[in-house]
Protein backbone atom coordinates (compact mmCIF):
# COMPACT_ATOMS: atom_id res chain seq x y z
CA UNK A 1 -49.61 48.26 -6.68
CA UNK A 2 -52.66 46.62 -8.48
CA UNK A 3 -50.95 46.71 -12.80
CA UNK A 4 -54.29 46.36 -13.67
CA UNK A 5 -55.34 50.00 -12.11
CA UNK A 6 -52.76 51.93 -14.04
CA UNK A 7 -54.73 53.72 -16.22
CA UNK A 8 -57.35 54.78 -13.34
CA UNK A 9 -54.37 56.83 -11.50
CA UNK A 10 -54.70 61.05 -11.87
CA UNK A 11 -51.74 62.36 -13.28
CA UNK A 12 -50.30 63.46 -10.15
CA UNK A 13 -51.05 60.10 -8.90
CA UNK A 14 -48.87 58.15 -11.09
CA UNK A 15 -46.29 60.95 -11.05
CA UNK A 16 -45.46 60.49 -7.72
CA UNK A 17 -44.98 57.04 -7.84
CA UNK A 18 -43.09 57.26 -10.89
CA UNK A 19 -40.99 60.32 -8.44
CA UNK A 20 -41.20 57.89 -5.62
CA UNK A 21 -39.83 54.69 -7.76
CA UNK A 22 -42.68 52.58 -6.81
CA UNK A 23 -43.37 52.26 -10.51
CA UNK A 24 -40.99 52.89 -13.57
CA UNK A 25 -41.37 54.67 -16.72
CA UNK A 26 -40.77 51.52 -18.46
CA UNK A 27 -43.29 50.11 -16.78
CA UNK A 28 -45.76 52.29 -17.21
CA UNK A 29 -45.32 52.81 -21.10
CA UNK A 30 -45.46 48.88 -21.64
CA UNK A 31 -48.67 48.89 -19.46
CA UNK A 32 -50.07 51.62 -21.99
CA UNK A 33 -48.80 49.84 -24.88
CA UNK A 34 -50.48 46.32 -23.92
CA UNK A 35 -53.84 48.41 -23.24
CA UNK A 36 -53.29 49.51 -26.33
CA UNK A 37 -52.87 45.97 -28.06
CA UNK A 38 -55.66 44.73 -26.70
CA UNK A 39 -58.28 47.34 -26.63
CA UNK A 40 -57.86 49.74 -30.00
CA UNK A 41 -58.71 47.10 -32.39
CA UNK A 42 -62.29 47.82 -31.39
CA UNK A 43 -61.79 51.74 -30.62
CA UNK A 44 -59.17 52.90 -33.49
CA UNK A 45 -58.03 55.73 -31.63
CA UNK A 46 -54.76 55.08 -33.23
CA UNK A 47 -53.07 55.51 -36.59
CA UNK A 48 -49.63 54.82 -35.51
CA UNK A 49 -48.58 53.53 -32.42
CA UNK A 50 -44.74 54.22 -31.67
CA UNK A 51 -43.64 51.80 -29.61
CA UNK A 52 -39.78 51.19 -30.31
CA UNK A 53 -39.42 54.79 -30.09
CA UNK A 54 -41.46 54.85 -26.69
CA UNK A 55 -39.87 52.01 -25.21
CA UNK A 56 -36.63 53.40 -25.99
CA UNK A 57 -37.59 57.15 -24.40
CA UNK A 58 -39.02 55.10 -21.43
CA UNK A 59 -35.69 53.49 -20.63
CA UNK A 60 -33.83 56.70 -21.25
CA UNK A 61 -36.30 58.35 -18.70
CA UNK A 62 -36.00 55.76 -16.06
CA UNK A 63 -31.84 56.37 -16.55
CA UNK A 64 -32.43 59.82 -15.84
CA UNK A 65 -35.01 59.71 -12.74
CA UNK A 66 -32.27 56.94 -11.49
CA UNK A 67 -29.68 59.65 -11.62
CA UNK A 68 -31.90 62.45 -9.35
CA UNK A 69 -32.17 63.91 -12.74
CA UNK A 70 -36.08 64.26 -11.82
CA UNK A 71 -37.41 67.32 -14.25
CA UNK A 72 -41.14 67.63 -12.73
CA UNK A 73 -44.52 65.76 -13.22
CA UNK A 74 -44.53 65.14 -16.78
CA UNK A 75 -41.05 63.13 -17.10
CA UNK A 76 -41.75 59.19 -17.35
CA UNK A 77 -45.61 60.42 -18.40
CA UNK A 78 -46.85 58.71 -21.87
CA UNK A 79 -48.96 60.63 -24.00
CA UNK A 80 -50.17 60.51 -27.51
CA UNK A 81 -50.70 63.29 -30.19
CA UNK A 82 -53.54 64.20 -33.00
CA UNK A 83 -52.24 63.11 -36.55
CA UNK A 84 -51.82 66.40 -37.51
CA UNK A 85 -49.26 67.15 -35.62
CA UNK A 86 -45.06 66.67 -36.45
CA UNK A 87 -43.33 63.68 -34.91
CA UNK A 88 -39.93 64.00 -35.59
CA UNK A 89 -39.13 60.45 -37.68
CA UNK A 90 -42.38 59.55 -37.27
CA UNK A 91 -45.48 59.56 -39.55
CA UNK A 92 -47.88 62.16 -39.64
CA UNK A 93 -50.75 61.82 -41.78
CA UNK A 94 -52.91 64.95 -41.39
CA UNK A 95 -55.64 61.70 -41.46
CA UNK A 96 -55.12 61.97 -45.19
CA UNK A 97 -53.87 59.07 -47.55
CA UNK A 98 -52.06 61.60 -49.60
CA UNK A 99 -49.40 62.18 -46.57
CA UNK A 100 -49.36 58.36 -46.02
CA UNK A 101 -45.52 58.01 -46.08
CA UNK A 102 -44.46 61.81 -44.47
CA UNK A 103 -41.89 61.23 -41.97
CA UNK A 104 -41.05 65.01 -40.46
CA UNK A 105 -37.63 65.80 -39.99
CA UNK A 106 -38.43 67.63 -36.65
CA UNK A 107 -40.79 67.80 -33.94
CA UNK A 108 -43.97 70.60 -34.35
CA UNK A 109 -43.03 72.91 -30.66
CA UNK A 110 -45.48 71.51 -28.75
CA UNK A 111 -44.08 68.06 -28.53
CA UNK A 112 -40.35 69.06 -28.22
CA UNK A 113 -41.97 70.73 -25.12
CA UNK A 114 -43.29 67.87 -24.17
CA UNK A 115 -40.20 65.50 -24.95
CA UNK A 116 -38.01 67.68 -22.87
CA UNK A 117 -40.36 67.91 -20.43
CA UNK A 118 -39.49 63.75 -20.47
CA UNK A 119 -42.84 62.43 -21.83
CA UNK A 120 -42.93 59.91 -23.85
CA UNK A 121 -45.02 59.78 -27.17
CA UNK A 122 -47.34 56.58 -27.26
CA UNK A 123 -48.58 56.94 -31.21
CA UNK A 124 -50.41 59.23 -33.51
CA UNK A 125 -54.03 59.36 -32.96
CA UNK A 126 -56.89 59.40 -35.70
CA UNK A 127 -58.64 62.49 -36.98
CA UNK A 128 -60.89 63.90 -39.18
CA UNK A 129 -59.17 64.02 -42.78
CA UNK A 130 -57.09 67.74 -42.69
CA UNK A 131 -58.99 67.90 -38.89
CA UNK A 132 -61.94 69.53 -41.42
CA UNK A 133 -64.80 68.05 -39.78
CA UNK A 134 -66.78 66.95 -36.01
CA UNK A 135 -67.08 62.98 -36.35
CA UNK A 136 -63.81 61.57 -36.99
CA UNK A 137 -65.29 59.45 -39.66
CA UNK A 138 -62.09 59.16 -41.73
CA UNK A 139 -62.38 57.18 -45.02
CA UNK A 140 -58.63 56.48 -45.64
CA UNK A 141 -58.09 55.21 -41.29
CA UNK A 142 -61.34 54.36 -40.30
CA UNK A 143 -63.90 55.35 -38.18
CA UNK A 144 -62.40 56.30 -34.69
CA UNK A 145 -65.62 54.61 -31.82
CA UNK A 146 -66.77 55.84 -28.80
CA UNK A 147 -65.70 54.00 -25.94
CA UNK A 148 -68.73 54.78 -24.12
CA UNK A 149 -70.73 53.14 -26.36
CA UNK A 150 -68.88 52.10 -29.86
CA UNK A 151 -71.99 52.84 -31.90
CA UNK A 152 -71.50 56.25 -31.27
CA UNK A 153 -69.37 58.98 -32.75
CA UNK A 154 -66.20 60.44 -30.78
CA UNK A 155 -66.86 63.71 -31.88
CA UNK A 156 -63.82 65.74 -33.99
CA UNK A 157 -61.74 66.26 -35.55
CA UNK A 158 -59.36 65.20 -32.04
CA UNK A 159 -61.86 62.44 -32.13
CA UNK A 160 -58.74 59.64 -31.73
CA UNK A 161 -57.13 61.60 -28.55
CA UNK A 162 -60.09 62.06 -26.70
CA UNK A 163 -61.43 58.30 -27.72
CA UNK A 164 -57.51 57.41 -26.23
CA UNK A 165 -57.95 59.34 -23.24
CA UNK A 166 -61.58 58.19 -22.16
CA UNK A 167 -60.81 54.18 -23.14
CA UNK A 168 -57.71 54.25 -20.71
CA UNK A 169 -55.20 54.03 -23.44
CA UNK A 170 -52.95 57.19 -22.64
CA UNK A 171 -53.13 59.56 -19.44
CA UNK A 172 -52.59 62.38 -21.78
CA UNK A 173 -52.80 63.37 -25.42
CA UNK A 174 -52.23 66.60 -27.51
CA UNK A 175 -55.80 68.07 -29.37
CA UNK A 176 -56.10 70.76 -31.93
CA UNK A 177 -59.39 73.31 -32.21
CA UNK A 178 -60.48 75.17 -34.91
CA UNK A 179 -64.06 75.39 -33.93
CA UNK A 180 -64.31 73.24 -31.35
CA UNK A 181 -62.05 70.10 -32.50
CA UNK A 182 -60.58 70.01 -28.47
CA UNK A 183 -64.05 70.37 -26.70
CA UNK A 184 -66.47 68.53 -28.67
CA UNK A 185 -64.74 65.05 -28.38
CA UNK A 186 -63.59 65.90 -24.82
CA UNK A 187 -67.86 66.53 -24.16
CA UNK A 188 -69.21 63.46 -26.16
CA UNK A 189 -66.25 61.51 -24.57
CA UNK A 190 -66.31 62.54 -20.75
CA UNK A 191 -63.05 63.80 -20.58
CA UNK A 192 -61.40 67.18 -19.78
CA UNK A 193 -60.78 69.68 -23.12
CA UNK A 194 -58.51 72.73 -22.82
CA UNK A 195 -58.03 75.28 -25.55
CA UNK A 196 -55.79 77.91 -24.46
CA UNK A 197 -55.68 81.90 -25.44
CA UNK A 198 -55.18 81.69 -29.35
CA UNK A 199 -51.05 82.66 -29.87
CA UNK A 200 -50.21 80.62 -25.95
CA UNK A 201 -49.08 78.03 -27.63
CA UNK A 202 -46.63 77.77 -30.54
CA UNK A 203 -48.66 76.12 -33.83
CA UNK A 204 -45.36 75.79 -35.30
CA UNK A 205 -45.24 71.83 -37.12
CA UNK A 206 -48.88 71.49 -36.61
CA UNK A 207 -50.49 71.45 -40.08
CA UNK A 208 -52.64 74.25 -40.31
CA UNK A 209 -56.94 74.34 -40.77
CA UNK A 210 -57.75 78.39 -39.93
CA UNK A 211 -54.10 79.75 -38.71
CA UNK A 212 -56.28 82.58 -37.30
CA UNK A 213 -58.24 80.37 -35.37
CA UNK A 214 -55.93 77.46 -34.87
CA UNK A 215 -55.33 76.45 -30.97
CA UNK A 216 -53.20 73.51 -29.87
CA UNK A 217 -54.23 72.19 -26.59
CA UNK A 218 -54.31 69.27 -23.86
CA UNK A 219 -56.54 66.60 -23.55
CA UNK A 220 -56.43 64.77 -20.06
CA UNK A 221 -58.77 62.67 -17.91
CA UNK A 222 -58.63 65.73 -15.30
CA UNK A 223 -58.73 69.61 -14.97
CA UNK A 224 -55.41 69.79 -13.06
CA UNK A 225 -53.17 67.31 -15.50
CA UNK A 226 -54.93 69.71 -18.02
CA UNK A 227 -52.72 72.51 -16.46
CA UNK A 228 -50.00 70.43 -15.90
CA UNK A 229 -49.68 69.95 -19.87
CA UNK A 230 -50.61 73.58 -20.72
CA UNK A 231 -47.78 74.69 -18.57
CA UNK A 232 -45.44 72.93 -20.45
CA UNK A 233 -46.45 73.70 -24.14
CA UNK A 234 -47.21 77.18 -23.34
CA UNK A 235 -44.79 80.07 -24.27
CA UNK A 236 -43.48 82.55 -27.57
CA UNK A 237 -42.62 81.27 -30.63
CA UNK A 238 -40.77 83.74 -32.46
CA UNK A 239 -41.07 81.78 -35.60
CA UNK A 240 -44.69 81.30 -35.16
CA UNK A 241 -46.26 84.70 -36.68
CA UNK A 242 -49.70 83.69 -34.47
CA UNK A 243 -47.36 83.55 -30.91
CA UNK A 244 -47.71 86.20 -28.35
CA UNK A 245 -45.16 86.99 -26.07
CA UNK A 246 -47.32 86.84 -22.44
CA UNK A 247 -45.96 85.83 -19.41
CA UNK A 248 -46.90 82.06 -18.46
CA UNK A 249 -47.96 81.65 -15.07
CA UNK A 250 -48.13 78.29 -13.25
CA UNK A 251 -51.45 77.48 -14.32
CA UNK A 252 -51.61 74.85 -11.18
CA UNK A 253 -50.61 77.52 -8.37
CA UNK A 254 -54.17 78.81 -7.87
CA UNK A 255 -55.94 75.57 -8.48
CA UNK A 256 -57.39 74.93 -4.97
CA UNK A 257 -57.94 78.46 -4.14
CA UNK A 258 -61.78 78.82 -3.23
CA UNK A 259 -64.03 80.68 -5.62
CA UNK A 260 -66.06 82.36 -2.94
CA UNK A 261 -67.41 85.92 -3.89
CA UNK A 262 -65.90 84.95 -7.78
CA UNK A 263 -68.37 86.34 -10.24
CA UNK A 264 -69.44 83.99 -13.26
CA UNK A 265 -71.20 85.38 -16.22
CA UNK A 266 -74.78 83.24 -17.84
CA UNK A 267 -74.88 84.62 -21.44
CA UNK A 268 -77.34 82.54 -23.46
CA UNK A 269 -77.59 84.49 -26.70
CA UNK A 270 -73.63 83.94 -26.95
CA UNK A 271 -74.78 80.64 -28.35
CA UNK A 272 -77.69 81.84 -29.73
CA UNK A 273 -79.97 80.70 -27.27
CA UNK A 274 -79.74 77.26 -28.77
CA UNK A 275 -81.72 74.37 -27.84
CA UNK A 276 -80.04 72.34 -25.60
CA UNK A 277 -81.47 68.39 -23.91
CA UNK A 278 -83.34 68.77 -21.12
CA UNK A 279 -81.06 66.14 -19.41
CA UNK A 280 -78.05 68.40 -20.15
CA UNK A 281 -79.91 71.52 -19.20
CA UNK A 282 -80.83 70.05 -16.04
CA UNK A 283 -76.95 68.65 -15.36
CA UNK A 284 -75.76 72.45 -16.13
CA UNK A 285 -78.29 73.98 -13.24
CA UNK A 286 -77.02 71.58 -11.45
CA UNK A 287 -73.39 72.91 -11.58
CA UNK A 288 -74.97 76.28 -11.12
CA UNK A 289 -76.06 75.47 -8.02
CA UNK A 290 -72.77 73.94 -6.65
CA UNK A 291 -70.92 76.81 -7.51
CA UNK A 292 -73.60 78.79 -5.60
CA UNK A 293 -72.77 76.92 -2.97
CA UNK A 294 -68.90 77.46 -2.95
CA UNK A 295 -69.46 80.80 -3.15
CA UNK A 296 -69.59 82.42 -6.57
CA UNK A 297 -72.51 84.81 -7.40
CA UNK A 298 -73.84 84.84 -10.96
CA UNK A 299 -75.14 87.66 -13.15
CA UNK A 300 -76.83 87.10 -16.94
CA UNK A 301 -76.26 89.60 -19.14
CA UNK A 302 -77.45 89.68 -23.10
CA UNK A 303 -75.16 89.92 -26.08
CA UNK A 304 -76.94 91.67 -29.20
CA UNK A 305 -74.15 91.01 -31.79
CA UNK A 306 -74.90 86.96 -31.23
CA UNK A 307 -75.72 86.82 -35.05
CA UNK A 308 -72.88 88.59 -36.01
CA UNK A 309 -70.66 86.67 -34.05
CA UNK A 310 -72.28 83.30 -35.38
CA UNK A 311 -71.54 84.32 -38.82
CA UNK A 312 -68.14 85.41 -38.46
CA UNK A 313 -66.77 81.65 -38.06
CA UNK A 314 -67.33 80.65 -41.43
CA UNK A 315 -66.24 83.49 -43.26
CA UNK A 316 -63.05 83.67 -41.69
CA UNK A 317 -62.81 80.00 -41.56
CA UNK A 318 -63.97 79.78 -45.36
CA UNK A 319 -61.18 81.40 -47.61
CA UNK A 320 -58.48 80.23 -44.91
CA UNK A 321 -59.30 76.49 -45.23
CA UNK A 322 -60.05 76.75 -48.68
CA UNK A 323 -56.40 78.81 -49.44
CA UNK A 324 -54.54 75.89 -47.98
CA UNK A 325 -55.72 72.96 -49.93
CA UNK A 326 -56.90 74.90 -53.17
CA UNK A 327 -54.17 73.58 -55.56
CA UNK A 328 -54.46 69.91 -54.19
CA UNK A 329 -58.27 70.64 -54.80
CA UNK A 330 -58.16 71.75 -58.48
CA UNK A 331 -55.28 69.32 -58.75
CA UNK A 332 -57.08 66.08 -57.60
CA UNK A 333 -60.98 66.81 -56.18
CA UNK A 334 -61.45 63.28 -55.30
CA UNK A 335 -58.27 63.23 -53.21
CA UNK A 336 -60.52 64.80 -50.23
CA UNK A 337 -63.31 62.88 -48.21
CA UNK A 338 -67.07 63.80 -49.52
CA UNK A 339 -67.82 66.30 -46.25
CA UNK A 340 -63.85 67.81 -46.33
CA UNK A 341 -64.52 68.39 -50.33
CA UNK A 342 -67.87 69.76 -49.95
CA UNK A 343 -66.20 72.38 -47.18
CA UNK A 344 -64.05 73.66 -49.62
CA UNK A 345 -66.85 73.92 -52.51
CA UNK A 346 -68.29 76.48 -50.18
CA UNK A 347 -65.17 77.93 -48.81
CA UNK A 348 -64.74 79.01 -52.28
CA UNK A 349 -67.32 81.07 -52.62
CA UNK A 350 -66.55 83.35 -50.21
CA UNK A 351 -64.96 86.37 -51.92
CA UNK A 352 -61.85 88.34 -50.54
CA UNK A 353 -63.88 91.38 -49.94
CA UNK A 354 -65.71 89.26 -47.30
CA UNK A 355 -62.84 87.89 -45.97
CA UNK A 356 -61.20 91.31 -45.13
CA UNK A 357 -64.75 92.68 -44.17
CA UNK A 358 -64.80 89.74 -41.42
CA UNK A 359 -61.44 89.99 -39.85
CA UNK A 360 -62.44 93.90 -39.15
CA UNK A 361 -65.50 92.56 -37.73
CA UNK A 362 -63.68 90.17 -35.99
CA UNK A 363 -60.88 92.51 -34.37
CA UNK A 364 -64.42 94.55 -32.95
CA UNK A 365 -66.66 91.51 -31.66
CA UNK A 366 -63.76 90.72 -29.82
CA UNK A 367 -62.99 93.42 -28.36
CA UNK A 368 -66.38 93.72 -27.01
CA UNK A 369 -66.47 89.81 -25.54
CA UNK A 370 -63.28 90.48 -23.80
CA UNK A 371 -64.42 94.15 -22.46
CA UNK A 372 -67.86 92.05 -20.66
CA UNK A 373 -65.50 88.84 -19.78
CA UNK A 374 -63.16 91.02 -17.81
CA UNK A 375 -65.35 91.88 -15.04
CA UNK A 376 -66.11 88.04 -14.39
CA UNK A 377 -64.16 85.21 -13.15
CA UNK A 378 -65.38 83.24 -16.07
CA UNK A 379 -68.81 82.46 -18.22
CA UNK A 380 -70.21 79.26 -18.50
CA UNK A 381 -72.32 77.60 -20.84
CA UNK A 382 -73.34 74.20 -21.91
CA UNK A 383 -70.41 72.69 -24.12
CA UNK A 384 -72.78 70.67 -26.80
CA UNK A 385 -76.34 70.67 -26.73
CA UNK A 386 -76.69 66.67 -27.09
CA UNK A 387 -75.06 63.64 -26.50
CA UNK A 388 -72.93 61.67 -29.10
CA UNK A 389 -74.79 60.39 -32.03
CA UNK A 390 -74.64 57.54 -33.89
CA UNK A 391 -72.27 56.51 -36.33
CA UNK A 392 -74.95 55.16 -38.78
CA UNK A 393 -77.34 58.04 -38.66
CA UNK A 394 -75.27 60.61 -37.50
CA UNK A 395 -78.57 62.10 -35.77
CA UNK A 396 -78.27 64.03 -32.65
CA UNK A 397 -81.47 63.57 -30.26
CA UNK A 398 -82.01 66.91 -28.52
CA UNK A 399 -85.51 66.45 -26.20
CA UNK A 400 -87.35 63.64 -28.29
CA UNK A 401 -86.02 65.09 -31.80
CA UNK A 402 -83.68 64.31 -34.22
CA UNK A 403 -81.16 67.30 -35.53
CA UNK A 404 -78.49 66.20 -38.49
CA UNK A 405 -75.06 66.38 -36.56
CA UNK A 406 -73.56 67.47 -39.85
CA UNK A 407 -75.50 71.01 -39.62
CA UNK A 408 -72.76 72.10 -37.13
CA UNK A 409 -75.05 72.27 -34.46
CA UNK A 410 -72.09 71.78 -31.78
CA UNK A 411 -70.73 75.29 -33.08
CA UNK A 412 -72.86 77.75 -31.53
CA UNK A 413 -71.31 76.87 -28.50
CA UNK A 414 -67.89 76.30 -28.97
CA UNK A 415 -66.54 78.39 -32.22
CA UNK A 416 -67.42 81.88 -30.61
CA UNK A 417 -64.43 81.51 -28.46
CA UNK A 418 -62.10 80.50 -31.59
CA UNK A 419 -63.32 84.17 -32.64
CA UNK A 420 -62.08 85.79 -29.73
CA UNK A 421 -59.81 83.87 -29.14
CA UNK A 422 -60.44 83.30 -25.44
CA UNK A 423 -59.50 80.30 -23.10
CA UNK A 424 -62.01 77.35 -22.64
CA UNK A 425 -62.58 74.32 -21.18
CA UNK A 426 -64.68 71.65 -20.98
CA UNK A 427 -65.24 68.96 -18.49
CA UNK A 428 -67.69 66.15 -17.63
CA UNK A 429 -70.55 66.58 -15.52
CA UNK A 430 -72.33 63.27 -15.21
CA UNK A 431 -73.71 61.00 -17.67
CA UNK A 432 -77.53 61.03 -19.58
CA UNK A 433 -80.00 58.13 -19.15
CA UNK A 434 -78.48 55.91 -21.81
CA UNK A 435 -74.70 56.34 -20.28
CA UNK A 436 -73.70 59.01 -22.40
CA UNK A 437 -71.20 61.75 -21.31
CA UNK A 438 -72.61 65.00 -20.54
CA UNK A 439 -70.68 68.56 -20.53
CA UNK A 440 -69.67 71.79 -19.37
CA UNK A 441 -67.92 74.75 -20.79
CA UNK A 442 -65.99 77.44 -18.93
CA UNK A 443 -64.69 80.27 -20.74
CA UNK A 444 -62.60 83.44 -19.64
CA UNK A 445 -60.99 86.20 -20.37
CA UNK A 446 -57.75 86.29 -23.04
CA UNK A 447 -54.54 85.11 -21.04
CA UNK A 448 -56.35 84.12 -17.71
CA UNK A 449 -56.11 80.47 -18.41
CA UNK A 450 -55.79 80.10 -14.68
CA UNK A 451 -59.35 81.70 -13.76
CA UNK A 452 -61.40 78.85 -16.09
CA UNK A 453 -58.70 76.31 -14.81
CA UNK A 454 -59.51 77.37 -10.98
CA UNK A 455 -63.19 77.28 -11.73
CA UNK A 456 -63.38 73.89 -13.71
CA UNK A 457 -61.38 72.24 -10.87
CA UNK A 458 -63.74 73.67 -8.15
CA UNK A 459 -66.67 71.87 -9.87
CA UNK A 460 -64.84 68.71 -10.81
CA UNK A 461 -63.83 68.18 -7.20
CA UNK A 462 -67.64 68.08 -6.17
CA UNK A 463 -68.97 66.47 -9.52
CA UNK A 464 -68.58 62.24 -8.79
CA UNK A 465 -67.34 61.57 -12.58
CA UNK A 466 -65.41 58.79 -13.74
CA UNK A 467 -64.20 59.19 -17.57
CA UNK A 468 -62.07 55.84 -17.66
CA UNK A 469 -63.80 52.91 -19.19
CA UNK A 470 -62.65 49.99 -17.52
């Protein structure tokens, strides 16, 4: 095969061959790790790359496929992992210069998953400082570029992963998403953004922003490697006080099962009825219609508690965020990047009779969401209401006007469903006038990962996108 056309292959393509021993683990990992030699230094989607340890996993996993020991799609697959995350004997940051030298003594759950699963780790990628913020603008690692346009922003905080993904420099990568930290780099960066149910997947070893909130997910150039991962990290953590013990389902077995008569759910005022670009807007009728056409019917419905819901994020995320690093901030202010010390200045200020007022409301709102979602196959909304901005003005253009990025205005869409707690995804849909990745968002109902993973495939398969800058 063509060396130069690694990176291009699905998943499933290159497992097969890897299955088939047309191409070798070692191979591929070296192929990744030269991609990544020559093309980061312009990109930083990395703060570490691994590649002793890599090189050494990739010969142990060739030994092993050698031997018939073959154990499924994911062994002799590189991937790489947000910053934030435990590496056992390797460096994990938390894209903060006070954790410059920590070296974990064990893997965080979701990559000994991974490992056994006979991946092999590429690096650490870049993030937002504590994963506290959208941009991946990180004043201690540097400013992580689009590869769609390196002017722009990546999005955050699993700005570096999604960067990775979309530049061709890993097939996979690990994501967290506190408020949209998965989706919002996988929409300004064309790639494919799962966060699971809140409690699927173990957030033991992954440092924490909102535990409540916290999701770990996959990050993958398409929607079925996206269930290929989530079937491997999934599963109870009895150590993990946020794991719930649910069945996990092969998240692939329904995949190519038509949607015909599937309902989908339009609920604007979820996000508020935000403004979103025209281009966009037009793009998500678009996928409308195509689902019409394979045979879903859609119903709107309204959502008065929209405010409510809105509100909720920051004063659960508030004292949570703020109760982690509140010694380190008394201790040493400074320590924390302008935006990440400004968060907790107002996370402070939110009282504990507010905090325990919002969890109650919480508990309710979500109950509600998940009492409308469960009479639909999924809901869909737009994912981000612009394009990426850029990394000079950090203004988002939204039908001829300029927004400030920094208001949040990405969280109307995505944060509701760290609330609830419900599955989402999001997925490119076709790029704006200037090249820029545009977005979709598919969300369902708690612990039916597979109906937003059936329904995101569907589109992709009719949606001509490609996410992989050559």
């Amino acid at each position: 095969m063509n060396n130069n056309t690694i990176h291009q292959l699905s998943l499933n393509q290159l497992a097969k061959k890897i299955r088939l021993k047309e191409i070798s683990p070692i191979e591929v990992t070296e192929y990744y790790l030269d991609r990544i030699k020559k093309n980061d230094g312009k990109i930083n989607a990395f703060i570490y790359v691994a590649e002793k340890e890599a090189l050494k996993n990739a010969e142990n996993a060739e030994k092993e496929i050698a031997r018939g020991l073959y154990k499924g799609l994911l062994h002799g697959i590189p991937f790489a992992a947000k910053d934030i995350i435990d590496t056992k004997n390797i460096k994990t940051t938390q894209g903060a210069k006070l954790y410059n030298n920590n070296i974990p003594l064990q893997n965080a759950v979701c990559i000994e998953k991974l490992e056994e699963s006979g991946a092999i780790l590429l690096g650490k990628t870049n993030t937002h400082q504590y994963a506290a913020a959208s941009t991946t603008i990180n004043s201690h690692f540097g400013t992580t570029r689009n590869p769609h346009n390196l002017e722009k922003i990546v999005g955050g905080s699993s700005g570096g992963s999604a960067a990775a993904i979309a530049a061709g420099l890993t097939p996979m990568a690990l994501g967290s998403d506190t408020g949209g930290s998965i989706r919002t780099p996988a929409a300004l960066c064309g790639i494919v953004g799962l966060k699971p149910t809140h409690g699927r997947v173990s957030l033991r070893g992954v440092f924490p922003n909102t535990p409540s909130l916290d999701h770990v997910g996959p990050m993958t150039q398409k929607v079925f490697d996206a269930a290929v991962m989530l079937n491997i990290i999934s599963g109870y953590d009895q150590k993990d006080s946020y794991s719930q013990n649910k069945k996990v389902c092969d998240f692939t077995k329904d995949i190519e099962k038509s949607i015909k008569g599937d309902k989908i759910l339009l609920c604007p005022d979820i996000y508020n009825n935000c403004e979103v670009d025209d281009e966009i807007y037009k793009a998500f009728n678009e996928c409308i219609y195509i689902l019409k056409q394979l045979g879903a019917t859609f119903e709107t419905t309204s959502f008065k508690n929209s405010k409510q819901l809105e509100g909720l994020f920051y004063r659960v995320a508030g004292p949570e965020f703020s109760a982690i690093h509140r010694e380190q901030y008394k201790k040493d202010p400074l320590s924390f990047d302008e935006d990440v010390r400004n968060r907790i200045e107002w996370s402070l200020k939110i009282t504990q009779d507010d905090y325990i007022v919002a969890m109650r409301e919480k508990e309710l709102i979500t109950r509600e969401i998940s009492d409308i979602l469960k009479n639909y196959k999924s809901l869909i909304t737009p994912s981000v209401p612009c394009v990426a901005p850029s990394i000079k003005t950090l203004k988002a253009e939204i039908n001829g006007k300029e927004f400030d990025y920094l208001k949040s205005i990405h969280r109307p869409f995505l944060s509701p469903h760290n609330i609830t707690g419900c599955p989402s995804i999001v997925m490119p849909i076709g790029r704006n006038k200037d090249r820029l990745p545009m977005s979709i968002q598919v969300i369902g109902e708690k612990w039916k990962e597979e109906n937003i993973i059936q329904v995101a495939h569907s589109l992709e398969k009719v949606i001509s996108y490609k996410s992989i800058i050559n």
